[in-house]
PDB file of N, CA and C in Angstrom:
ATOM      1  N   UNK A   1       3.479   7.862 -70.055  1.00  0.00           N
ATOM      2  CA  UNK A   1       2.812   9.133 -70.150  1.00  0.00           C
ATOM      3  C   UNK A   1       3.560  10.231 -69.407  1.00  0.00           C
ATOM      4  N   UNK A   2       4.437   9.604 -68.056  1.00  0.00           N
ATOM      5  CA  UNK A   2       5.048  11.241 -67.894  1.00  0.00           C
ATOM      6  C   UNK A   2       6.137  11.459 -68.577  1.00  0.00           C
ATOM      7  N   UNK A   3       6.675  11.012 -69.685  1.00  0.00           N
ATOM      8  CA  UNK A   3       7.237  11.527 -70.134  1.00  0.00           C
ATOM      9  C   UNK A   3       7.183  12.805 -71.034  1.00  0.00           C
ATOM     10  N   UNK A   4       6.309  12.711 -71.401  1.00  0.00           N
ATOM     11  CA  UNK A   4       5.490  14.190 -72.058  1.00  0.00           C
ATOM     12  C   UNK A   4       5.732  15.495 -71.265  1.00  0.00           C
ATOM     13  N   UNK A   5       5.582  15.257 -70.107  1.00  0.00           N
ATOM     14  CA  UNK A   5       5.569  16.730 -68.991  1.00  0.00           C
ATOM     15  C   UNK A   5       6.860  17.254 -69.603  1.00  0.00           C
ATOM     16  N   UNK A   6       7.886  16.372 -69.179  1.00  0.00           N
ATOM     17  CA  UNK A   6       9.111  17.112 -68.763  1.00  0.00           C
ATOM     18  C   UNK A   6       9.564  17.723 -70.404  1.00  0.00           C
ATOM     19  N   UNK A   7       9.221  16.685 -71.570  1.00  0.00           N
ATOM     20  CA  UNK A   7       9.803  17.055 -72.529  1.00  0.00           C
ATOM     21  C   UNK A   7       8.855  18.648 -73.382  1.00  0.00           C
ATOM     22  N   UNK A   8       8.247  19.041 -72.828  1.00  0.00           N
ATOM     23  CA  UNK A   8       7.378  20.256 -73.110  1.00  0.00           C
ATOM     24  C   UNK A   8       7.582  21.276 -71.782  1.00  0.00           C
ATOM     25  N   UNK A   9       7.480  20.772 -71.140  1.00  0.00           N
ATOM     26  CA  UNK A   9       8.233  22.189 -69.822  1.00  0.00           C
ATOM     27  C   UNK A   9       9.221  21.772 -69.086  1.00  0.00           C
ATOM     28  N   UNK A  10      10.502  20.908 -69.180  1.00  0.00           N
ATOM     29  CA  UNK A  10      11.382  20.732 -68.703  1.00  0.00           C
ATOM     30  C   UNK A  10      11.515  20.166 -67.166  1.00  0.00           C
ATOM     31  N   UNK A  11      12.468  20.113 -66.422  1.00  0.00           N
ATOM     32  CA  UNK A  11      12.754  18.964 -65.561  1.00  0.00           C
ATOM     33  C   UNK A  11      13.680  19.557 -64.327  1.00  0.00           C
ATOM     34  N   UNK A  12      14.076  19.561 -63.368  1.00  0.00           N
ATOM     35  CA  UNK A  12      14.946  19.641 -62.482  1.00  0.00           C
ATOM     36  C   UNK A  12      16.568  19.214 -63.063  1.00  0.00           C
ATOM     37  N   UNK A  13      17.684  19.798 -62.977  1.00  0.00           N
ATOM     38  CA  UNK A  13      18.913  19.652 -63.110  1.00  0.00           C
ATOM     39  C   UNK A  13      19.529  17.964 -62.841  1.00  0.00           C
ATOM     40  N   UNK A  14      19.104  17.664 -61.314  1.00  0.00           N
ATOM     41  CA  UNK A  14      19.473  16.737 -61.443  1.00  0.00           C
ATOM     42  C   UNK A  14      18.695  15.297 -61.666  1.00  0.00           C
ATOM     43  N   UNK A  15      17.487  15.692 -62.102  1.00  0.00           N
ATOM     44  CA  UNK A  15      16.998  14.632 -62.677  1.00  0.00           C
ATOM     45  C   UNK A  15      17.453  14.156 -64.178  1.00  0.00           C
ATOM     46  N   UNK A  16      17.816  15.572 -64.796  1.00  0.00           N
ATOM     47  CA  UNK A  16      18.325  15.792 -65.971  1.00  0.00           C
ATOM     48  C   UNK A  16      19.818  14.800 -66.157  1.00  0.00           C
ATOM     49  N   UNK A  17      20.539  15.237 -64.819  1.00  0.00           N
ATOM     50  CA  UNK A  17      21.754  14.263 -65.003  1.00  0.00           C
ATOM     51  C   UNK A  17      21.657  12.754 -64.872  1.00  0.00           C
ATOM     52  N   UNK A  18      20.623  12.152 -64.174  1.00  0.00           N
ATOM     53  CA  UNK A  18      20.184  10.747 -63.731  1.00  0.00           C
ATOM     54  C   UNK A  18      19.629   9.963 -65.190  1.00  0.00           C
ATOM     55  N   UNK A  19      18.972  11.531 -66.016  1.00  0.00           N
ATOM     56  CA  UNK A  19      18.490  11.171 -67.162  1.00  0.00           C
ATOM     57  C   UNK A  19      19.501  10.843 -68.617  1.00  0.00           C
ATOM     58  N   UNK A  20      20.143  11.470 -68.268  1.00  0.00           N
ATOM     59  CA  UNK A  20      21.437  11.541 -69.710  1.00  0.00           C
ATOM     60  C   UNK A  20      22.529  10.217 -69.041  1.00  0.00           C
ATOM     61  N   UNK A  21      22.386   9.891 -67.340  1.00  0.00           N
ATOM     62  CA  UNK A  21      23.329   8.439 -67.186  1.00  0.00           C
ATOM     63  C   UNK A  21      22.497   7.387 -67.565  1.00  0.00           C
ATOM     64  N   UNK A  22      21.560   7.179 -67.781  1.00  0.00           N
ATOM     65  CA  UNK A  22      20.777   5.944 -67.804  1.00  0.00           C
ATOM     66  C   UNK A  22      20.360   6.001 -69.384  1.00  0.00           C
ATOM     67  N   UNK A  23      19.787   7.021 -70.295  1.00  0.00           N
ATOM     68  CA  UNK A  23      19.349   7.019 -71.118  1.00  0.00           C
ATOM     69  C   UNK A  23      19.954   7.514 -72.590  1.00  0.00           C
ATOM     70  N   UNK A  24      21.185   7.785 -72.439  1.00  0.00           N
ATOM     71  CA  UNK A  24      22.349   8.399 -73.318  1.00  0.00           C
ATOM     72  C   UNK A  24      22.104   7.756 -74.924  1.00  0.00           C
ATOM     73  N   UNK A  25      22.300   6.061 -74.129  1.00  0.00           N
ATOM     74  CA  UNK A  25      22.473   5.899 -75.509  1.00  0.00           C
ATOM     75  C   UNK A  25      21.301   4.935 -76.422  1.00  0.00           C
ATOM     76  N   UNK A  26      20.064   5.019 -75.819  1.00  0.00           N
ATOM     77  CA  UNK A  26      19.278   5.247 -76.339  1.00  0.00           C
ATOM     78  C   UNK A  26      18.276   5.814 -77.570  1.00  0.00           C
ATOM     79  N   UNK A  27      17.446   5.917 -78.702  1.00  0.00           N
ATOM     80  CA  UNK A  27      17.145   6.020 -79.932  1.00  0.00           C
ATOM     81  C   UNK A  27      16.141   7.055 -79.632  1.00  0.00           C
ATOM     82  N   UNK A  28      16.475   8.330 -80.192  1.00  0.00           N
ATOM     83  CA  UNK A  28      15.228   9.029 -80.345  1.00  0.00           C
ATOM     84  C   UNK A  28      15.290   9.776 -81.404  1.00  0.00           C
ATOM     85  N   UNK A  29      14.170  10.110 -82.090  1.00  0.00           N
ATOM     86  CA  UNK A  29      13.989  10.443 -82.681  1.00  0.00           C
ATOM     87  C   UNK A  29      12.867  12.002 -82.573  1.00  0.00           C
ATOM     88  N   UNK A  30      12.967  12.718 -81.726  1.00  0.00           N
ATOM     89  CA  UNK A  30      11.754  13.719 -81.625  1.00  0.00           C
ATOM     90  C   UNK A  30      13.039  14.890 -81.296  1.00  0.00           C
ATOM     91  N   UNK A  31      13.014  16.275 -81.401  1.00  0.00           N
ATOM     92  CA  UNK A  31      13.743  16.960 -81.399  1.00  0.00           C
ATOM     93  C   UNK A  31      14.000  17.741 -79.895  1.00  0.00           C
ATOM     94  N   UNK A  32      15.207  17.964 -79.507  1.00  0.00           N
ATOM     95  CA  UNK A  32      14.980  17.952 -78.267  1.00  0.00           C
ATOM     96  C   UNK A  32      14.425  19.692 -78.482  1.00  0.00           C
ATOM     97  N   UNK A  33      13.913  19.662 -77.131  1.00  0.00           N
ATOM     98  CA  UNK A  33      13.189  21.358 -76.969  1.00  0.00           C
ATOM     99  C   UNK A  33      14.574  21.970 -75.374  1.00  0.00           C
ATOM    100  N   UNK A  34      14.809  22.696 -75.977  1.00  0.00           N
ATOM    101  CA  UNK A  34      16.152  23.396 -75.208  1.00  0.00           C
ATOM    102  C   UNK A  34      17.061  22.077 -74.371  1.00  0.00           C
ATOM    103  N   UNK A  35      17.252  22.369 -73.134  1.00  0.00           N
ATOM    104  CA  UNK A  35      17.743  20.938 -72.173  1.00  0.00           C
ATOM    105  C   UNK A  35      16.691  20.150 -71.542  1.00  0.00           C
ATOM    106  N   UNK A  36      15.421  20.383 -72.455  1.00  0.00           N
ATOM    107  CA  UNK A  36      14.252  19.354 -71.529  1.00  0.00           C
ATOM    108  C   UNK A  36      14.731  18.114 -71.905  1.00  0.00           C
ATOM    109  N   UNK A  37      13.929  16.505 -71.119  1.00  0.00           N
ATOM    110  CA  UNK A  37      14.447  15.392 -71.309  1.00  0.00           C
ATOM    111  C   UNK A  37      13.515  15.461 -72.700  1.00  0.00           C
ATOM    112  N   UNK A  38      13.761  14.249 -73.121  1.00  0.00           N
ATOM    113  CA  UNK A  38      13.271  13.710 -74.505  1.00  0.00           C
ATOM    114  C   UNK A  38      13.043  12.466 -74.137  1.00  0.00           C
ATOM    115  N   UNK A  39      11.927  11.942 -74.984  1.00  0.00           N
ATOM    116  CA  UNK A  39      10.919  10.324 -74.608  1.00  0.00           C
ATOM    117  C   UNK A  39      12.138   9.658 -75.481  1.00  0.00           C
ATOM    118  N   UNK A  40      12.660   8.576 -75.546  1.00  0.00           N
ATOM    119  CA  UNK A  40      13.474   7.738 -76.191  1.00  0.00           C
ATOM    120  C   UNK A  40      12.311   6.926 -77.011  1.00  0.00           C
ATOM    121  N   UNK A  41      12.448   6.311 -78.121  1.00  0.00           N
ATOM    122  CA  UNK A  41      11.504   5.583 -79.146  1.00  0.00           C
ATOM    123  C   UNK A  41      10.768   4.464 -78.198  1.00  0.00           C
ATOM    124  N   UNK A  42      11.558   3.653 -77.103  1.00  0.00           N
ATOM    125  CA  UNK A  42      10.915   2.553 -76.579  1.00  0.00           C
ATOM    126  C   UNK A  42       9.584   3.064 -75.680  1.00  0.00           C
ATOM    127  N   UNK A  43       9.781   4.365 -74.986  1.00  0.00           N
ATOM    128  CA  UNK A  43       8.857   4.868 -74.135  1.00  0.00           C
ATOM    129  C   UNK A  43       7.575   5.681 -75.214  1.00  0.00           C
ATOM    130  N   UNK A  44       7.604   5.933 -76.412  1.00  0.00           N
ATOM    131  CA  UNK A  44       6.728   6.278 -76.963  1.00  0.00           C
ATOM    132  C   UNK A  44       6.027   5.287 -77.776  1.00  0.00           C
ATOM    133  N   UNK A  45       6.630   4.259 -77.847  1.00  0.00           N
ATOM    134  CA  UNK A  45       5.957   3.047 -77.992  1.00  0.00           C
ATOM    135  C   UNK A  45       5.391   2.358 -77.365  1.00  0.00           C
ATOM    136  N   UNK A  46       5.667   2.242 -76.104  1.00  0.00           N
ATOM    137  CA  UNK A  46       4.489   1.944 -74.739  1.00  0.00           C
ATOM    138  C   UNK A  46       3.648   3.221 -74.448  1.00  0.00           C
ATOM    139  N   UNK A  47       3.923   4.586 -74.726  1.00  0.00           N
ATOM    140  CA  UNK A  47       2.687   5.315 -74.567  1.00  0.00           C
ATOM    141  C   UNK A  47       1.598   5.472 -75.491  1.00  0.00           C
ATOM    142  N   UNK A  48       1.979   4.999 -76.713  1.00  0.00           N
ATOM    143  CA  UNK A  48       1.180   4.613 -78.203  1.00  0.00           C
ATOM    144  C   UNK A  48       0.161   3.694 -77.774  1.00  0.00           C
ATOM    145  N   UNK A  49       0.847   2.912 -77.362  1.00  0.00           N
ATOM    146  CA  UNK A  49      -0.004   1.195 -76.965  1.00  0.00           C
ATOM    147  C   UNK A  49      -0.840   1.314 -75.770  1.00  0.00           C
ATOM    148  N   UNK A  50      -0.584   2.041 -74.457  1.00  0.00           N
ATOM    149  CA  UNK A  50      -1.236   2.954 -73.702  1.00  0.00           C
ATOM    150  C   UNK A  50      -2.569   3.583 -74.235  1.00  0.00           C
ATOM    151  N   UNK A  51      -2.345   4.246 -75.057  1.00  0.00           N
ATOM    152  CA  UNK A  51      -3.711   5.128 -75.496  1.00  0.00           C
ATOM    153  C   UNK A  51      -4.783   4.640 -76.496  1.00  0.00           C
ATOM    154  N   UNK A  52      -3.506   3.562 -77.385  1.00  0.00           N
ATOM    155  CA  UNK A  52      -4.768   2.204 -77.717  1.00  0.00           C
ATOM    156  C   UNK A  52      -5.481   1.760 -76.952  1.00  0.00           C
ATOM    157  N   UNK A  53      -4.715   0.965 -75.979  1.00  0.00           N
ATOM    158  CA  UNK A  53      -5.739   0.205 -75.355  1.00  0.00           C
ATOM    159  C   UNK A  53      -6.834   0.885 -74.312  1.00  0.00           C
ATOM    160  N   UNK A  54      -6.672   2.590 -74.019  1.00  0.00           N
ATOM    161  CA  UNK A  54      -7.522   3.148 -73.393  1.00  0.00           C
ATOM    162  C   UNK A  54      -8.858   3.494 -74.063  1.00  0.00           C
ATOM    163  N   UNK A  55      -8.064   3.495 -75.083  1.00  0.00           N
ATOM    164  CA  UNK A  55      -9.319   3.708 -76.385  1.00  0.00           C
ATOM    165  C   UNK A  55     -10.447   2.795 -76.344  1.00  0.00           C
ATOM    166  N   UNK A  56      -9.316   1.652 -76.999  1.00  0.00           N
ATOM    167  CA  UNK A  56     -10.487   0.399 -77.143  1.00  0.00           C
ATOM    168  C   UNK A  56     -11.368   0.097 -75.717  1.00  0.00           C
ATOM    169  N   UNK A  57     -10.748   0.238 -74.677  1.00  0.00           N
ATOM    170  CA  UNK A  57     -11.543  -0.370 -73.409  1.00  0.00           C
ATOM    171  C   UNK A  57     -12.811   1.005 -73.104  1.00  0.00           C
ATOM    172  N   UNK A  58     -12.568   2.160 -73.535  1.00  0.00           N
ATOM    173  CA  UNK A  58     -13.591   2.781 -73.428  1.00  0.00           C
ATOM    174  C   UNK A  58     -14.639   2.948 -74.229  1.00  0.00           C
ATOM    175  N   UNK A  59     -14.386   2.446 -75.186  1.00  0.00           N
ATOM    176  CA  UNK A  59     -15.436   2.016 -76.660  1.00  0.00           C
ATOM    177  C   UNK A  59     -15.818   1.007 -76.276  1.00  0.00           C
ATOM    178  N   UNK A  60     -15.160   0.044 -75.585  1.00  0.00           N
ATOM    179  CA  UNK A  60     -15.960  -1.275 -74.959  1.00  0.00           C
ATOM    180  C   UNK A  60     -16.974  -1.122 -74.172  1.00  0.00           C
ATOM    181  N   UNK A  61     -16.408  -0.284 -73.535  1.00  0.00           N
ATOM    182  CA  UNK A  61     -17.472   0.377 -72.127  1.00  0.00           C
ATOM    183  C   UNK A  61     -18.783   0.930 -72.925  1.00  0.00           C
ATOM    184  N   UNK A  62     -18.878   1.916 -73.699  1.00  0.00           N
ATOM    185  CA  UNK A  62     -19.916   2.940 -74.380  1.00  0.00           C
ATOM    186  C   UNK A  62     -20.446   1.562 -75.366  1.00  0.00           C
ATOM    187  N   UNK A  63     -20.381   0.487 -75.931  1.00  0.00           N
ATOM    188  CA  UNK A  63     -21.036   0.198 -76.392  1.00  0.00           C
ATOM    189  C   UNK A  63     -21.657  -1.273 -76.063  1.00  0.00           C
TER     190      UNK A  63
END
């Protein structure tokens, strides 16, 4: 989930560089927005699955 922040209002410089050594070559597919970071496909696939299962456990709860 924090990946969302940075890729909608951007990030500090050198987090930015820590971000492009570790995550370069990585798969994404979402368009970048100026030099903000961008979620790579694996991290939006654990935040997908994240909001499933928040779902379901709170529908569990309410019913």
């Amino acid at each position: 989930m924090t990946w969302w922040i940075p890729y909608f209002t951007g990030f500090p410089k050198s987090a930015k560089e820590n971000y492009d050594r570790y995550f370069k070559r990585t798969y994404k597919i979402l368009p970048q927005i100026k030099d903000h970071l961008t979620p790579d496909v694996e991290h939006m696939g654990v935040g997908i699955l994240i909001v499933i299962t928040l779902i379901f456990q709170i529908w569990d709860l309410l019913s």
